[in-house]
C-alpha atoms as a PDB file:
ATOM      1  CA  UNK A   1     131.722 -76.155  31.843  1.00  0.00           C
ATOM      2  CA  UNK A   2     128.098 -75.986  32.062  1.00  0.00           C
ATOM      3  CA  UNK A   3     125.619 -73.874  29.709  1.00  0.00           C
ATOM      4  CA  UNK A   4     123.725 -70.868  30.782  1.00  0.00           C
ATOM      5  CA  UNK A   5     120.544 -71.222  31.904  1.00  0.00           C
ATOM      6  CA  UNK A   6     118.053 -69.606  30.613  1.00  0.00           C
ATOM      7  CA  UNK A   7     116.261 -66.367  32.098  1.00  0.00           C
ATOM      8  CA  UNK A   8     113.448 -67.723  34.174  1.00  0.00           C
ATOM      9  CA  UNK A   9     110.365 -66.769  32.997  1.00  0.00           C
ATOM     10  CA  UNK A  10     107.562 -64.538  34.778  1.00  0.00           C
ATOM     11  CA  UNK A  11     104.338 -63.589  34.471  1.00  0.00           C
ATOM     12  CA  UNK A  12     103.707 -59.963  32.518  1.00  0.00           C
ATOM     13  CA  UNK A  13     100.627 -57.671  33.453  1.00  0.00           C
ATOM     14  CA  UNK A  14      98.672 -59.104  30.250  1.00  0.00           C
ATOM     15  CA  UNK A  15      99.518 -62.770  31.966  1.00  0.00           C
ATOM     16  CA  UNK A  16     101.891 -64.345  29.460  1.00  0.00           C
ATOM     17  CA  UNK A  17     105.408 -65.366  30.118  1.00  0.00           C
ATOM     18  CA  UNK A  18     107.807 -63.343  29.232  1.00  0.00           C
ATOM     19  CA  UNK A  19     111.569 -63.626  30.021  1.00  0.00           C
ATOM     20  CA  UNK A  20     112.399 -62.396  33.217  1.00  0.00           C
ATOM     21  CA  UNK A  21     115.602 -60.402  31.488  1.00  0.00           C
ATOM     22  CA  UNK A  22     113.490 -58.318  28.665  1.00  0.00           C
ATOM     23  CA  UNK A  23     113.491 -55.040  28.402  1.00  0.00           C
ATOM     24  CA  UNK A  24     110.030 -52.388  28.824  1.00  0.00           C
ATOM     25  CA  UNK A  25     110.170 -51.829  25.490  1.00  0.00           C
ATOM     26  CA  UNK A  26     110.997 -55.783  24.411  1.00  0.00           C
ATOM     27  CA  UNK A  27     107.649 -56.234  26.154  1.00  0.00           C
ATOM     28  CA  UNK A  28     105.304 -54.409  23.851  1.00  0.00           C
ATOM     29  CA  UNK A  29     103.318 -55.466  21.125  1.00  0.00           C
ATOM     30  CA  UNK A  30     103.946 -54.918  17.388  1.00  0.00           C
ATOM     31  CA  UNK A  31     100.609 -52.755  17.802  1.00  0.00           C
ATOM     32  CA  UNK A  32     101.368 -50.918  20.576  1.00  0.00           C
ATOM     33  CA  UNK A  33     105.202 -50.096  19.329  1.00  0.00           C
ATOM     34  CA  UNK A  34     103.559 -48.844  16.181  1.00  0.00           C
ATOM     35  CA  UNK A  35     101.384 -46.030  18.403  1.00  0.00           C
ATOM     36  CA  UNK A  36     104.620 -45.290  20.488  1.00  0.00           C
ATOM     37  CA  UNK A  37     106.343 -44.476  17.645  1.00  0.00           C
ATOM     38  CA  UNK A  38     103.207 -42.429  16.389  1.00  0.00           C
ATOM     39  CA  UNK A  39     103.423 -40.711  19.938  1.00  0.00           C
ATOM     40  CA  UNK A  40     107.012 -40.271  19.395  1.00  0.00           C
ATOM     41  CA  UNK A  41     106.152 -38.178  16.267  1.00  0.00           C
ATOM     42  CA  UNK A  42     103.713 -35.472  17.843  1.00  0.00           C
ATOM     43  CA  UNK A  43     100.409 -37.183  16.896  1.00  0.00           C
ATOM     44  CA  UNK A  44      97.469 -37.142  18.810  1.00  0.00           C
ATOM     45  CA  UNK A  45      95.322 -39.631  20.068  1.00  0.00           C
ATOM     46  CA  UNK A  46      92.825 -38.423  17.773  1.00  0.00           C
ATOM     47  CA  UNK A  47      95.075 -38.395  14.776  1.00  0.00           C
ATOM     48  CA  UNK A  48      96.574 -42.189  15.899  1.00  0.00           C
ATOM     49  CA  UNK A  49      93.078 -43.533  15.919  1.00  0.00           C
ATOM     50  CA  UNK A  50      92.635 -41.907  12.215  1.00  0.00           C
ATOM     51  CA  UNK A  51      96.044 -43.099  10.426  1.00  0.00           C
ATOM     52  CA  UNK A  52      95.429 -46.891  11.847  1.00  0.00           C
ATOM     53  CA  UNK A  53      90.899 -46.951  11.326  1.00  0.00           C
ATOM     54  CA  UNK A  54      90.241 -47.760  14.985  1.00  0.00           C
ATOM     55  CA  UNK A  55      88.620 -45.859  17.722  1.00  0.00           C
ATOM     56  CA  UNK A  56      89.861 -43.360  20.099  1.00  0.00           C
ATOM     57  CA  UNK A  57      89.029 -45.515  22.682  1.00  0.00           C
ATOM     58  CA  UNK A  58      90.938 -48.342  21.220  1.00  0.00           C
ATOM     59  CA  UNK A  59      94.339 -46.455  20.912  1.00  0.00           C
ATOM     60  CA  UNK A  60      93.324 -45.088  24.299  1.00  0.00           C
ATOM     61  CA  UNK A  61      93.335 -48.576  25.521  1.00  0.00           C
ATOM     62  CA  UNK A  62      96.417 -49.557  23.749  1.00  0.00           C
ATOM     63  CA  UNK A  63      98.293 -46.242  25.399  1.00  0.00           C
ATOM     64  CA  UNK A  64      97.589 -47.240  28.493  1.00  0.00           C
ATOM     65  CA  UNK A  65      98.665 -50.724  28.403  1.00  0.00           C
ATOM     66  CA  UNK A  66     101.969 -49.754  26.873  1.00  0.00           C
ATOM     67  CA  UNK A  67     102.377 -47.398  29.636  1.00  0.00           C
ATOM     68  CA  UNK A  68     102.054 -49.956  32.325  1.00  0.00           C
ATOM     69  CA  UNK A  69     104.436 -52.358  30.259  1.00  0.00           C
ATOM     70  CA  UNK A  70     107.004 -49.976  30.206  1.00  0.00           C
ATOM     71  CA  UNK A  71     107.078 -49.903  33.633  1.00  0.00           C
ATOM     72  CA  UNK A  72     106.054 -45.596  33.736  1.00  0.00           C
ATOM     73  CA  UNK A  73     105.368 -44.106  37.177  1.00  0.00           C
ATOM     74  CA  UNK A  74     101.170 -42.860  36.977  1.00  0.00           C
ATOM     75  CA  UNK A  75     102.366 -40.146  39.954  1.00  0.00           C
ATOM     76  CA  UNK A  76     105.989 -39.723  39.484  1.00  0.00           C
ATOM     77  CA  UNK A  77     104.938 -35.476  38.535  1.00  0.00           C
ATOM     78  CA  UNK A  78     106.360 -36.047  35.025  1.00  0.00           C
ATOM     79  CA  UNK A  79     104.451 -36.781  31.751  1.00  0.00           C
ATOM     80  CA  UNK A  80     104.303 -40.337  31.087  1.00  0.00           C
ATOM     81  CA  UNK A  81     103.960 -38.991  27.405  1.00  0.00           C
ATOM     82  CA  UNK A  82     106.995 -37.856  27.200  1.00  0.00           C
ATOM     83  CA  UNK A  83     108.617 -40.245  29.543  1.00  0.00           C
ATOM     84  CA  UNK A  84     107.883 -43.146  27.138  1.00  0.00           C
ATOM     85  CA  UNK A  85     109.017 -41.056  24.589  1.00  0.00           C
ATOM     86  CA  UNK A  86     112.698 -41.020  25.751  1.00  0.00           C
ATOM     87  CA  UNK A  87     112.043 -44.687  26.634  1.00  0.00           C
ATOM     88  CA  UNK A  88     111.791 -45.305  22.770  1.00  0.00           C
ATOM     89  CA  UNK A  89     114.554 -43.110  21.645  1.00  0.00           C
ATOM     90  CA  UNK A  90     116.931 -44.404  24.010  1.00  0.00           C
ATOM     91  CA  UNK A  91     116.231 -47.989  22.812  1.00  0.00           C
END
């Protein structure tokens, strides 16, 4: 009997490999988990950039690529706030 192969890998938006099998949320970085679960608690961007010293426009940044990594719809009529949200929780 022969082993499993491996997922084959792909390339991610940010352009490193990532298994082809992981998950949105598998995807994101320690950084940008820690804002999603800040985003998951209520707190705004303001707020975010205040708890962790950065700049707005750094945990804007950081938002936006989580949102792509998990793979959130920009015109799907819902918020992609709250869709990433229920992303988390389901995880």
């Amino acid at each position: 009997m022969r082993a499993a192969r491996p997922s084959t890998p792909k390339w991610s938006a940010n352009c490193s490999l990532v298994p082809f099998s992981s998950t949105p949320l598998s995807r994101l970085s320690p950084r940008e988990t820690e804002l999603l679960r800040y985003i998951a608690q209520g707190y705004i961007n303001t707020a975010i950039a205040e708890r962790l010293h950065v700049s707005l426009s750094t945990v804007e940044k950081h938002i936006h690529s989580l949102m792509d990594k998990l793979e959130l719809p920009r015109d799907s009529g819902y918020s992609r706030r709250v869709l990433a949200i229920l992303r988390y929780l389901d995880d």
